[in-house]
N, C-alpha and C. Protein backbone atom coordinates (compact mmCIF):
# COMPACT_ATOMS: atom_id res chain seq x y z
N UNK A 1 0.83 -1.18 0.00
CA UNK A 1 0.00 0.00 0.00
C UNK A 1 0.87 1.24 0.00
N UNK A 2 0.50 2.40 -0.47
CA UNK A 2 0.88 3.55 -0.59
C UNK A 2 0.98 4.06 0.54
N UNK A 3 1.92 5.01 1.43
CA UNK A 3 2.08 5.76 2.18
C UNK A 3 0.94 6.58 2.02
N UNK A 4 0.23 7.33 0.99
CA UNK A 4 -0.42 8.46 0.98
C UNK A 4 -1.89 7.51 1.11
N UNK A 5 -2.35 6.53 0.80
CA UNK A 5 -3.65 5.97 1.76
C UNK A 5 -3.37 5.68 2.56
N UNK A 6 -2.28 5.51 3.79
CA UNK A 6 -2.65 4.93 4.92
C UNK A 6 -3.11 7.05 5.76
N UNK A 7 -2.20 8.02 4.91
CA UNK A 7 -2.32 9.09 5.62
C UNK A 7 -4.12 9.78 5.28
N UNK A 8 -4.59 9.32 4.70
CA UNK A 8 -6.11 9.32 4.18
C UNK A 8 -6.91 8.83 5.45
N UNK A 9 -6.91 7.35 5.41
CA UNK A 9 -7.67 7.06 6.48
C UNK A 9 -6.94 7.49 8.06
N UNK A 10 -5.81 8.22 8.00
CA UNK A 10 -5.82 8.42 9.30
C UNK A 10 -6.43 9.56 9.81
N UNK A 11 -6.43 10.42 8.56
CA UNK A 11 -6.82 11.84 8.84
C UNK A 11 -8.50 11.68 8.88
N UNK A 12 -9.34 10.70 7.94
CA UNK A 12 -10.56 10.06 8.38
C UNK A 12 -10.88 9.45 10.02
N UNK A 13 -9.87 8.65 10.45
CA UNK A 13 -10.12 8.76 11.91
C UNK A 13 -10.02 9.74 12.72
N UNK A 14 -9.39 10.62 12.34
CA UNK A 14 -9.04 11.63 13.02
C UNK A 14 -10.42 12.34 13.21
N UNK A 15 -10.94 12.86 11.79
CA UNK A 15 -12.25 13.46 12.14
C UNK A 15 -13.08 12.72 12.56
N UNK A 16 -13.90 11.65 12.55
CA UNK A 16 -14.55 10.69 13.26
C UNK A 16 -14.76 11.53 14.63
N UNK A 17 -12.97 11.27 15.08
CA UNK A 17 -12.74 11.22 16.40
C UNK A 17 -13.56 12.78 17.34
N UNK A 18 -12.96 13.56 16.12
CA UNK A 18 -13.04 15.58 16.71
C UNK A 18 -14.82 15.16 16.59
N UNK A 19 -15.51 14.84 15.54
CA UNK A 19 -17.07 14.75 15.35
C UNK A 19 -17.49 14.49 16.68
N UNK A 20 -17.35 13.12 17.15
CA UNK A 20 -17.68 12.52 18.42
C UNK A 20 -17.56 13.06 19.50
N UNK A 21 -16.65 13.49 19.69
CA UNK A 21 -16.08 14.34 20.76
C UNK A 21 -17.23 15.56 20.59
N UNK A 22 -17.38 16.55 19.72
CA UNK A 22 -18.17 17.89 19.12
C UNK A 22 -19.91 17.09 19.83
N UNK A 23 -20.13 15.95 19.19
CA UNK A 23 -21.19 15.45 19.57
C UNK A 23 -21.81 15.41 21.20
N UNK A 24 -20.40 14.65 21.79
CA UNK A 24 -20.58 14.66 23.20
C UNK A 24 -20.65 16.12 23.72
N UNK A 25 -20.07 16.50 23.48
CA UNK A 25 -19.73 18.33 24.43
C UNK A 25 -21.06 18.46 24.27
N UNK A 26 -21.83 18.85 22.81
CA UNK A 26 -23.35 19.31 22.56
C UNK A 26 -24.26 18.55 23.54
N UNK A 27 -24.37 17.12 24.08
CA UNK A 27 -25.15 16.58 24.88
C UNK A 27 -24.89 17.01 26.37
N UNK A 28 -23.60 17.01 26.62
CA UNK A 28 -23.38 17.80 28.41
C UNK A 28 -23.70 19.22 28.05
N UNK A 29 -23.56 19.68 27.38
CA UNK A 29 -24.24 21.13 27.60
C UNK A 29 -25.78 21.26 27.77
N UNK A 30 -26.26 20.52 26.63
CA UNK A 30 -28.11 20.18 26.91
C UNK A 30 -28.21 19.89 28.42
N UNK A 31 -27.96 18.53 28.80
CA UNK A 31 -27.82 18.05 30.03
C UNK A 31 -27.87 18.95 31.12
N UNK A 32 -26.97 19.91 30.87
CA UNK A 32 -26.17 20.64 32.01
C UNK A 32 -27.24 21.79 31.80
N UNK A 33 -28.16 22.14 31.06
CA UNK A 33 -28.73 23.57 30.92
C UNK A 33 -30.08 22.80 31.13
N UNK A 34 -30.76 21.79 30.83
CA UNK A 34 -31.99 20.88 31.15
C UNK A 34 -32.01 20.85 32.88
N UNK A 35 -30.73 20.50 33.21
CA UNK A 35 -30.89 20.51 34.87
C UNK A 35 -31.17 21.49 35.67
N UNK A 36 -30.77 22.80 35.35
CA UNK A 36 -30.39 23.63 35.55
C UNK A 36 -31.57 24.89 35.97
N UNK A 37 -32.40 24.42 34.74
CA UNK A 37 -33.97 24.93 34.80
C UNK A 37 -34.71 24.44 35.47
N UNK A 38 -34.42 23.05 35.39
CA UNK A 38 -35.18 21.91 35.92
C UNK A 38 -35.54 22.45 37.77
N UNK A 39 -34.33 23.18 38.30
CA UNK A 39 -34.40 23.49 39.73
C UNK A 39 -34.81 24.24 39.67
N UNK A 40 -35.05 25.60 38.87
CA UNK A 40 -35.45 26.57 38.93
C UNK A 40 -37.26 26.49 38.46
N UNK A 41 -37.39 26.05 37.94
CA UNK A 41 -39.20 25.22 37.98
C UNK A 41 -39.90 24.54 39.00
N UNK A 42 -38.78 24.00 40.23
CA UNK A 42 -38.96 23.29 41.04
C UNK A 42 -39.97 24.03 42.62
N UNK A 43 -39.61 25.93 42.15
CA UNK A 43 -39.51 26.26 43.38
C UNK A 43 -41.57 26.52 42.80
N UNK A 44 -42.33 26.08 43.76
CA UNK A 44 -43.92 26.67 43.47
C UNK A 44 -44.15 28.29 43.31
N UNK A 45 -44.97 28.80 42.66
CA UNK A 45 -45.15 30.02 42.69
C UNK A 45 -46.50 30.56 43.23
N UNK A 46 -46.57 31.31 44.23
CA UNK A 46 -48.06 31.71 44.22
C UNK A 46 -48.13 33.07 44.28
N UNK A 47 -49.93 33.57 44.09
CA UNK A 47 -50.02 34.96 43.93
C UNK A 47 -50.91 35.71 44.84
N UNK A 48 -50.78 36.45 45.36
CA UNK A 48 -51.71 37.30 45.85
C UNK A 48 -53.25 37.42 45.69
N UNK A 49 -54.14 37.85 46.45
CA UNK A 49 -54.98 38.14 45.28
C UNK A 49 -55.90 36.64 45.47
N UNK A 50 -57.38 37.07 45.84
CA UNK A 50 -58.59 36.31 45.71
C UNK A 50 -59.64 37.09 44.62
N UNK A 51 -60.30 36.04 44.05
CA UNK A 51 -61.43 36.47 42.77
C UNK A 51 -62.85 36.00 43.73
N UNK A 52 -63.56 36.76 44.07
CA UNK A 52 -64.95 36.56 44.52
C UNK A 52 -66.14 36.84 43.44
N UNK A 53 -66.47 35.24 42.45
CA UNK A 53 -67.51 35.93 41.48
C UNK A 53 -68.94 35.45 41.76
N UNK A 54 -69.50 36.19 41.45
CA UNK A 54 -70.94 36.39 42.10
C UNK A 54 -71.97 36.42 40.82
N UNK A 55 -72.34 35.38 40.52
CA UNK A 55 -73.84 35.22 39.28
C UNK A 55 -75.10 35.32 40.05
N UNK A 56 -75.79 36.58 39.52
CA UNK A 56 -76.83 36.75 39.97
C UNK A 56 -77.80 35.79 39.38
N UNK A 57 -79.29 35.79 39.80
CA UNK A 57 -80.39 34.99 39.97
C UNK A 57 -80.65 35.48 38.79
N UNK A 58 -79.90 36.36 38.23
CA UNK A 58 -80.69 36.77 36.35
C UNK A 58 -80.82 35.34 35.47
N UNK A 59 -79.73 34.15 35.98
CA UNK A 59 -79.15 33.52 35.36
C UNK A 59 -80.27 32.38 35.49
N UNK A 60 -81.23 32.17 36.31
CA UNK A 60 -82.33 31.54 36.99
C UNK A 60 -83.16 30.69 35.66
N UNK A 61 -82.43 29.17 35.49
CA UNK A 61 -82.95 28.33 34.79
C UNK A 61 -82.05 28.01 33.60
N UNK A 62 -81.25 29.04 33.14
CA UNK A 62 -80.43 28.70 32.00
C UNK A 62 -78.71 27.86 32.54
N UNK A 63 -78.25 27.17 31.23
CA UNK A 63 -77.79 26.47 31.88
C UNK A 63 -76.18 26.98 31.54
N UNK A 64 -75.14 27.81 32.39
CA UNK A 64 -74.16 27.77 31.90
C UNK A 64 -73.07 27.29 32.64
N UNK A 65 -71.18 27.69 31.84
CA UNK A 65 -70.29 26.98 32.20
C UNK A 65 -69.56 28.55 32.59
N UNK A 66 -68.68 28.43 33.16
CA UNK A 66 -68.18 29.49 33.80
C UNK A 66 -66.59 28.75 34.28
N UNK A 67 -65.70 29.31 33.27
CA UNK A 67 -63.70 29.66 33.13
C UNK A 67 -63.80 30.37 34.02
N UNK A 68 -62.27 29.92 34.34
CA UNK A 68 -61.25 30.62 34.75
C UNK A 68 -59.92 30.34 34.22
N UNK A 69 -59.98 30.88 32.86
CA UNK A 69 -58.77 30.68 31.93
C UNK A 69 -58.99 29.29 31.55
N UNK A 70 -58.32 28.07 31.62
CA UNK A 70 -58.90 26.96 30.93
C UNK A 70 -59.01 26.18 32.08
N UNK A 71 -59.46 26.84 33.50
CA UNK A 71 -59.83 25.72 34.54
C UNK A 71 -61.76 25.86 34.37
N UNK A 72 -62.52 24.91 34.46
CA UNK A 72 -63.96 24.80 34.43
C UNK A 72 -64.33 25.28 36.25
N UNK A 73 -65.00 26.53 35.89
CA UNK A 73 -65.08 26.28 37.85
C UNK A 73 -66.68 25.51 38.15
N UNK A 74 -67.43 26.00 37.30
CA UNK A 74 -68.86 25.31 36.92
C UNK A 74 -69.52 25.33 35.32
N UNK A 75 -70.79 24.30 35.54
CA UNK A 75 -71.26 23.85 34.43
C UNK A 75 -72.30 23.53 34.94
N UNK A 76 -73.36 24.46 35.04
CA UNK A 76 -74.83 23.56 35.40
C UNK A 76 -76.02 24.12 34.69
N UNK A 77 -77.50 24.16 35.49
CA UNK A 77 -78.18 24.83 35.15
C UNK A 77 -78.48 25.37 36.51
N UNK A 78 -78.70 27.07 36.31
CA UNK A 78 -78.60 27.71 37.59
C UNK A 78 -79.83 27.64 38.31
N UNK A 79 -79.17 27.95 39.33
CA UNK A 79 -80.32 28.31 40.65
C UNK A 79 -81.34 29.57 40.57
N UNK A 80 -82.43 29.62 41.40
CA UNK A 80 -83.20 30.71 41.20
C UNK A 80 -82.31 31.79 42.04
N UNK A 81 -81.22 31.20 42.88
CA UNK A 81 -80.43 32.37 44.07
C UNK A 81 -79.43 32.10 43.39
N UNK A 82 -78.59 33.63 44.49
CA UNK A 82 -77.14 33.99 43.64
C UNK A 82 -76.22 33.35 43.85
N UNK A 83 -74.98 33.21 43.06
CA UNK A 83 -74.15 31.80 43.50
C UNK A 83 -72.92 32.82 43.35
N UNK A 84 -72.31 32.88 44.62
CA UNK A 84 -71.06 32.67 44.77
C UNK A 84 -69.84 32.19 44.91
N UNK A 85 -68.57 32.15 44.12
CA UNK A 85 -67.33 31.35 43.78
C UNK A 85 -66.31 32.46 44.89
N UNK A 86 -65.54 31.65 45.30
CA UNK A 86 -64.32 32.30 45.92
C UNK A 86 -63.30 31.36 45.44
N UNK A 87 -62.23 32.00 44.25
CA UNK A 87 -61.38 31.33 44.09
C UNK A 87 -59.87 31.86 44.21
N UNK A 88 -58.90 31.39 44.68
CA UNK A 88 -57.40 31.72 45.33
C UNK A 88 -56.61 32.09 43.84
N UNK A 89 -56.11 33.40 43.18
CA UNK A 89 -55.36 33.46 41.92
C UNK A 89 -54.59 32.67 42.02
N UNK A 90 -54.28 32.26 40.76
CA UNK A 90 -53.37 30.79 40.62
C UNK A 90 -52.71 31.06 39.36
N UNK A 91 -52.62 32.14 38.97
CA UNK A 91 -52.05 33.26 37.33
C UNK A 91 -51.76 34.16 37.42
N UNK A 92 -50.57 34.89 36.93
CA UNK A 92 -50.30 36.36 36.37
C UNK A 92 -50.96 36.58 35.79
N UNK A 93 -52.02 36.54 34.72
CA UNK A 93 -53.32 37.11 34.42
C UNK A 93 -54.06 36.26 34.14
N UNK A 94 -55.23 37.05 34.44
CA UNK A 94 -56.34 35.91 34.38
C UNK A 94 -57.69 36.01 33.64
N UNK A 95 -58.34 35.09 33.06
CA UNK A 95 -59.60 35.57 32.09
C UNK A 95 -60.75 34.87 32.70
N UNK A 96 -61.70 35.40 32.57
CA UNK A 96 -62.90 35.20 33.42
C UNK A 96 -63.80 34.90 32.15
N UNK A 97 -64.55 33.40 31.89
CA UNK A 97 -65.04 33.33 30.34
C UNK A 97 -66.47 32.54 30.81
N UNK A 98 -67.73 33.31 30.60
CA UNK A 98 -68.84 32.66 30.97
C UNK A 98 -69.68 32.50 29.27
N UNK A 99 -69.83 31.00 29.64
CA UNK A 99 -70.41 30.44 28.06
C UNK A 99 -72.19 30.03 28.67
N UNK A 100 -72.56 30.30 27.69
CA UNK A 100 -74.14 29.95 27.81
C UNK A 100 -74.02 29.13 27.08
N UNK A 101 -74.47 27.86 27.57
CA UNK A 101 -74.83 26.25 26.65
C UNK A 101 -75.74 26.07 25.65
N UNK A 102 -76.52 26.44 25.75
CA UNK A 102 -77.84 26.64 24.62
C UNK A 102 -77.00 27.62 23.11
N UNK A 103 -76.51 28.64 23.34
CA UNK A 103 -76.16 29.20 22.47
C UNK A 103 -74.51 29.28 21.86
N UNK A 104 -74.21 28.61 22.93
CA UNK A 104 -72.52 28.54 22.62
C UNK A 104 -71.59 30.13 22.88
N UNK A 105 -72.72 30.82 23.06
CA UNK A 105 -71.80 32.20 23.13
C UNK A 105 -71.24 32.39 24.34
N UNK A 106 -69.88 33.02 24.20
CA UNK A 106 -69.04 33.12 24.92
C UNK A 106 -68.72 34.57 25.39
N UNK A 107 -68.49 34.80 26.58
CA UNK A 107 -68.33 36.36 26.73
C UNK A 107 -66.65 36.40 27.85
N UNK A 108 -66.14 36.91 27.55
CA UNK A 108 -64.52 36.61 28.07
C UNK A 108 -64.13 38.26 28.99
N UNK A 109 -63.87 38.31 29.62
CA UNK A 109 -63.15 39.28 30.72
C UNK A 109 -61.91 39.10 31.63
N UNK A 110 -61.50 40.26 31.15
CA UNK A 110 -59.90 40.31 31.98
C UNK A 110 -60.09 40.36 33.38
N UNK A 111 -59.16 39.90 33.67
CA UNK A 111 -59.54 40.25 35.39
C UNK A 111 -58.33 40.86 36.14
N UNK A 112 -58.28 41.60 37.38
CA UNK A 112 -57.81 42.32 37.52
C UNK A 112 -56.36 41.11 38.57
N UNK A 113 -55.30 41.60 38.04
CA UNK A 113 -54.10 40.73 38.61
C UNK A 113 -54.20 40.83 39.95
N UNK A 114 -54.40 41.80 40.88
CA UNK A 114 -54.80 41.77 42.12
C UNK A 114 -55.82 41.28 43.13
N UNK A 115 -56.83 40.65 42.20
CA UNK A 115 -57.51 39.76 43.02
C UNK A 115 -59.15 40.87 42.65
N UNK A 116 -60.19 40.52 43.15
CA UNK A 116 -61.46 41.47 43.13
C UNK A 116 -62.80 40.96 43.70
N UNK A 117 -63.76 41.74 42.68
CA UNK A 117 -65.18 41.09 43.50
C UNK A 117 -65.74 41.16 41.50
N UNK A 118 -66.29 40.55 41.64
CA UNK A 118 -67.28 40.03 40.16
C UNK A 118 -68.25 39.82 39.85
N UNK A 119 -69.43 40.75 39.85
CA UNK A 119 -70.49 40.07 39.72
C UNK A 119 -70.69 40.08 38.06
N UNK A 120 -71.63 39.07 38.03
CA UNK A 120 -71.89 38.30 36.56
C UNK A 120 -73.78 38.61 36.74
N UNK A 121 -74.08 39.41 35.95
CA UNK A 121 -75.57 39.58 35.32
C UNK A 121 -75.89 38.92 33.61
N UNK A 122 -77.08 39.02 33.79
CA UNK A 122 -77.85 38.72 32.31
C UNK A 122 -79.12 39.61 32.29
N UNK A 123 -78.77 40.13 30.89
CA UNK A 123 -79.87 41.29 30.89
C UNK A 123 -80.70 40.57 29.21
N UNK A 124 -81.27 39.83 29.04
CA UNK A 124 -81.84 39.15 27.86
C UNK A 124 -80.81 38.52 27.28
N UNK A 125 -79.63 38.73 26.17
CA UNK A 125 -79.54 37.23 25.96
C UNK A 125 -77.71 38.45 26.25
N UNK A 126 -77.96 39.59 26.62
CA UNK A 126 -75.96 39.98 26.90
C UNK A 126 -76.00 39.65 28.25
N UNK A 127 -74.56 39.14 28.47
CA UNK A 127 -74.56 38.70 29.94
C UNK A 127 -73.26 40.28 29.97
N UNK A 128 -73.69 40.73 31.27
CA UNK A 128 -72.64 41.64 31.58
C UNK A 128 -71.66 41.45 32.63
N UNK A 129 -70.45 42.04 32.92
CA UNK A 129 -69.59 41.52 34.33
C UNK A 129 -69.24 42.81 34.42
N UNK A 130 -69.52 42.75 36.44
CA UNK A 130 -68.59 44.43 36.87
C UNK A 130 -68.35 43.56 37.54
N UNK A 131 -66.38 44.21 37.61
CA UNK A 131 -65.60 43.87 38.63
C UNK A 131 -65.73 45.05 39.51
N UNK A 132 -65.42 45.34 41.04
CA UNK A 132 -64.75 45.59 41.51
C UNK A 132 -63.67 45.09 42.41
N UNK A 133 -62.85 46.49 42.78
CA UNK A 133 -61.74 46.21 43.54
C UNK A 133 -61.72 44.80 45.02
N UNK A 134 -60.88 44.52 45.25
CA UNK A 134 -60.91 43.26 46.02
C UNK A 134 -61.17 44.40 47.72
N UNK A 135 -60.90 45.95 47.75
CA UNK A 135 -60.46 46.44 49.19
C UNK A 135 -62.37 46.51 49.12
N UNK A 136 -63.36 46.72 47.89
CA UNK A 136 -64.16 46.99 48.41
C UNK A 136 -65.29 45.84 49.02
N UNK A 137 -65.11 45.06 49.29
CA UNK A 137 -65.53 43.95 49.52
C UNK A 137 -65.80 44.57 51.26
N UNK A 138 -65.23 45.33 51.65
CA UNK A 138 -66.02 45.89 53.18
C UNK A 138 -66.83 46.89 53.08
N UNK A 139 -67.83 46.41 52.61
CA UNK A 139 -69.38 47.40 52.26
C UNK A 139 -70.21 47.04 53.29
């Protein structure tokens, strides 16, 4: 054999070798940056801030579902009395989405990051929402 193929395949092992090596480094770095977050996800987060929502008796016989962002807090057909939810924020923001079943319509509201009071009316087929502030809740 020729001197100049054996220096061919050596310089072929050679890169092999640098590839593999390039390969490994790229997986301890993933590794090492996967872990890394991994603790920092670990710690729970919570928020301030209670949502008190309040559906009045407007709602008396129809049957709806009532979000809180994509948690279901109810789904029924209502009461002739007013129904109150007290729920603990569990989001940096949050959407307040009351669907009427019969019609599929959906009515969606921001809610205030600090927590509040909510009442939920129906005035014929618009459902309306006033928030207020969470301090005024001592009326």
């Amino acid at each position: 054999m020729d001197k100049n193929s054996l220096n061919t395949n050596k310089q072929f092992m050679i890169g092999n070798g640098m590839l593999a090596f390039g390969v490994f480094a790229v997986i301890i770095i993933f590794l090492y940056m996967s872990f890394r977050f991994q603790r920092k996800a670990d710690k729970v987060q919570t928020y301030e801030g209670v949502y008190n929502i309040e559906l009045t008796n407007s709602f008396a016989g129809d049957s709806i579902a009532v979000y809180l962002n994509d948690s279901l807090l109810l789904d029924q057909i209502m009461p002739d009395a007013n129904l109150k939810v007290e729920i603990k924020r569990f989001a940096e923001d949050n959407v307040l989405m009351v669907v009427d079943n019969k019609t599929d319509k959906t009515t969606p509201f921001n809610l205030n990051p600090e927590g509040s009071r909510v009442e939920v009316k129906k005035s014929g087929d618009v459902i309306y929402i006033l928030e207020r502030e969470a301090d005024s809740l001592l009326e």
